[in-house]
C-alpha atoms as a PDB file:
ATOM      1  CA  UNK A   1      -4.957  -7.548  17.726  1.00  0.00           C
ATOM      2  CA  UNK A   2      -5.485  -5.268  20.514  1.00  0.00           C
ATOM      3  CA  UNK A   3      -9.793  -4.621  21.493  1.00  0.00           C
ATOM      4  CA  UNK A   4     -10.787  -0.941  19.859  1.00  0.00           C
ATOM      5  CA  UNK A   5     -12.000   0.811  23.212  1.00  0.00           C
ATOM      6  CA  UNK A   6     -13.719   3.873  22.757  1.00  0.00           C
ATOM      7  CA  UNK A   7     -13.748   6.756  25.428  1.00  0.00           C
ATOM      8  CA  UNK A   8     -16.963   7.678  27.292  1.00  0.00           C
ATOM      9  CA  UNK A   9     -17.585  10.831  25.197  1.00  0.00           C
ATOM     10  CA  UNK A  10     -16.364   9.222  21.896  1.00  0.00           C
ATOM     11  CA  UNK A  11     -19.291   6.441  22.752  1.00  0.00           C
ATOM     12  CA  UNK A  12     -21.562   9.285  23.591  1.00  0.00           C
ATOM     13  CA  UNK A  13     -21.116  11.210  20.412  1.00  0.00           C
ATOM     14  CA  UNK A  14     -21.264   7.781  18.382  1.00  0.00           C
ATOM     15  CA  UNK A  15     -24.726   7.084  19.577  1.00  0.00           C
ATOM     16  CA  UNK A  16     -25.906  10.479  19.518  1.00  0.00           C
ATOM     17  CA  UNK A  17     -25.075   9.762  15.658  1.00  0.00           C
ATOM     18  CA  UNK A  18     -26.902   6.533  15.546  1.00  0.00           C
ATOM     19  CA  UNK A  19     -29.773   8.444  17.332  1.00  0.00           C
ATOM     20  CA  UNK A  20     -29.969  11.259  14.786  1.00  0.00           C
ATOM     21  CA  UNK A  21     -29.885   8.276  12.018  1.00  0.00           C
ATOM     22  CA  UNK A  22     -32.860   7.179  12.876  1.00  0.00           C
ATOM     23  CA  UNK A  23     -34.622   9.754  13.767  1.00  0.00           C
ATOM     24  CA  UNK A  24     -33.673  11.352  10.279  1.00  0.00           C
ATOM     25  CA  UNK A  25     -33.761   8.567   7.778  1.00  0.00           C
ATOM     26  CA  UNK A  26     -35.521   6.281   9.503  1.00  0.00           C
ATOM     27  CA  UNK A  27     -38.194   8.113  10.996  1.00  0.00           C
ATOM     28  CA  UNK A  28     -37.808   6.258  14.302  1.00  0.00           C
ATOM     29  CA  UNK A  29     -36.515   6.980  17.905  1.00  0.00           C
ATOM     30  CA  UNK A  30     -33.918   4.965  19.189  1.00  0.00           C
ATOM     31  CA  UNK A  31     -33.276   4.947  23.511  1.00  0.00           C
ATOM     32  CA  UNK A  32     -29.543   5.611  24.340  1.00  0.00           C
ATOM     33  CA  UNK A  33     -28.578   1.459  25.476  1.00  0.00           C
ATOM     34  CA  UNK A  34     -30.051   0.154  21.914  1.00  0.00           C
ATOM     35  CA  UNK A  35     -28.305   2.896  19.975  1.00  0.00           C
ATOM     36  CA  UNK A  36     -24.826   1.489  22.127  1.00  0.00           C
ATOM     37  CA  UNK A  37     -25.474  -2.058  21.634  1.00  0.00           C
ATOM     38  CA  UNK A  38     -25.532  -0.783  17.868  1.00  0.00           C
ATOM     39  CA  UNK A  39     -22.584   0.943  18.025  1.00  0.00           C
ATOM     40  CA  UNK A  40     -20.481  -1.938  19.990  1.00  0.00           C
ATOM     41  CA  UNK A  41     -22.280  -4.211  17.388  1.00  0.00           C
ATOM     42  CA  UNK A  42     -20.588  -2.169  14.172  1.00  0.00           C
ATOM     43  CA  UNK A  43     -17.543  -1.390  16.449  1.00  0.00           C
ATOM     44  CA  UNK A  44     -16.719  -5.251  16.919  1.00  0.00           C
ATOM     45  CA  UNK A  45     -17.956  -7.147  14.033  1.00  0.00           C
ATOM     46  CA  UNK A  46     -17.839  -4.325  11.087  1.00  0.00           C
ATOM     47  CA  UNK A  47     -15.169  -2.024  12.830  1.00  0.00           C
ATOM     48  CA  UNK A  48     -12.084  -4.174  11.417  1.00  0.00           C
ATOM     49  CA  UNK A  49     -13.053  -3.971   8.241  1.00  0.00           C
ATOM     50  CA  UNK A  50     -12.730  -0.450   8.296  1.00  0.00           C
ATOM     51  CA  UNK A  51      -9.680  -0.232  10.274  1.00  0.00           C
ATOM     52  CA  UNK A  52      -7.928  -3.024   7.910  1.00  0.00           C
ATOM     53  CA  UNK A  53      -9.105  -0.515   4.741  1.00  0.00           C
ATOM     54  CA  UNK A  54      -7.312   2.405   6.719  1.00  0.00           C
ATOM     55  CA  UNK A  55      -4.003   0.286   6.909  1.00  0.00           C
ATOM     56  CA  UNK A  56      -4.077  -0.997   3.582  1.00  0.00           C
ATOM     57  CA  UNK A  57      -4.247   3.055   2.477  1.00  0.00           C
ATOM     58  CA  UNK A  58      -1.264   3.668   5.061  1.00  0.00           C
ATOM     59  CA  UNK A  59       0.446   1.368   3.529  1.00  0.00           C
ATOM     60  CA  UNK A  60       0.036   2.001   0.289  1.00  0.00           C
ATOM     61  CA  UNK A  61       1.047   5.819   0.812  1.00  0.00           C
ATOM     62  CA  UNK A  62       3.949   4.673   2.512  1.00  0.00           C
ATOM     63  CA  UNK A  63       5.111   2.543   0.006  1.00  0.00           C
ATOM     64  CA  UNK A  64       4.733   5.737  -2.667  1.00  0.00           C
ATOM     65  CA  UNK A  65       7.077   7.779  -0.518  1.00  0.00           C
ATOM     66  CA  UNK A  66       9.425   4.873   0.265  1.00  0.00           C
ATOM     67  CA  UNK A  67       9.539   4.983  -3.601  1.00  0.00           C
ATOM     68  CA  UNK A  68       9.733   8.648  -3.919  1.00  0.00           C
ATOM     69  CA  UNK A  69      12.931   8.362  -1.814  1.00  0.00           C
ATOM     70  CA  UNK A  70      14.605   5.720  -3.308  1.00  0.00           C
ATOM     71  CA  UNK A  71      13.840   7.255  -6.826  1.00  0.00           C
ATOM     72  CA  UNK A  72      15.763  10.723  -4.905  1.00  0.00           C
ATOM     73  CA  UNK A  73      18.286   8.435  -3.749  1.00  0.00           C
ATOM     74  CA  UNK A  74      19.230   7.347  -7.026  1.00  0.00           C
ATOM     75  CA  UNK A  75      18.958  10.921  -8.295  1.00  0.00           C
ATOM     76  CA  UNK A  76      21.994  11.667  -6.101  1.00  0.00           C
ATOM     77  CA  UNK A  77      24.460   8.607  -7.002  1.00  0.00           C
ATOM     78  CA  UNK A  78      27.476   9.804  -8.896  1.00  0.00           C
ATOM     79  CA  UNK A  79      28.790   8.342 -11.974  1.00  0.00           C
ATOM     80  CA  UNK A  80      31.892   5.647 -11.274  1.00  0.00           C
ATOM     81  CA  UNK A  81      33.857   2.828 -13.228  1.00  0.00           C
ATOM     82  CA  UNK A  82      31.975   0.242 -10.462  1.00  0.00           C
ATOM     83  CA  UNK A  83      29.177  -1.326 -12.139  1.00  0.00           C
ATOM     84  CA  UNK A  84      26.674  -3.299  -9.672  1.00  0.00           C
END
C-alpha cells in the first residue's frame, strides 16, 4: 500500500486541530512539533483503519448500484422461447 503523505498546509491545518483539542478539552497547550508527531502518530498507526472503513463503505455502495443495474438490466430483457 502506497505511504498517506499529507501536503504542508493539510499538516498545518491537522495540527492546528490537535492544538485547539487540547487547548479546549484538555485544558492544555500543545507546541506545533508535538502536536505533528501526534498527527504522523494517528496518520500511520490509526490512519488505515480509517481509510480501510472508507473502502469497505465504497464498496459496499458500489456493490448496491452494481445491483441496481443488473436488477435494470433484467427489467429490459424481452420475453423468448430460450430458457437459460
Amino acid at each position: 500500500m502506497k505511504k498517506i503523505e499529507f501536503s504542508r498546509e493539510e499538516t498545518k491545518a491537522m495540527v492546528g486541530e490537535i492544538q485547539d483539542y487540547f487547548r479546549e478539552e484538555l485544558d492544555q497547550t500543545i507546541g506545533d512539533i508535538p502536536a505533528e508527531m501526534l498527527m504522523r502518530f494517528f496518520a500511520e498507526r490509526i490512519g488505515p483503519y480509517f481509510y480501510n472503513r472508507g473502502l469497505y463503505d465504497s464498496q459496499a455502495i458500489l456493490m448496491e448500484r452494481m445491483d441496481e443495474l443488473t436488477d435494470t438490466i433484467y427489467a429490459l430483457e424481452q420475453k423468448t422461447d430460450f430458457v437459460r
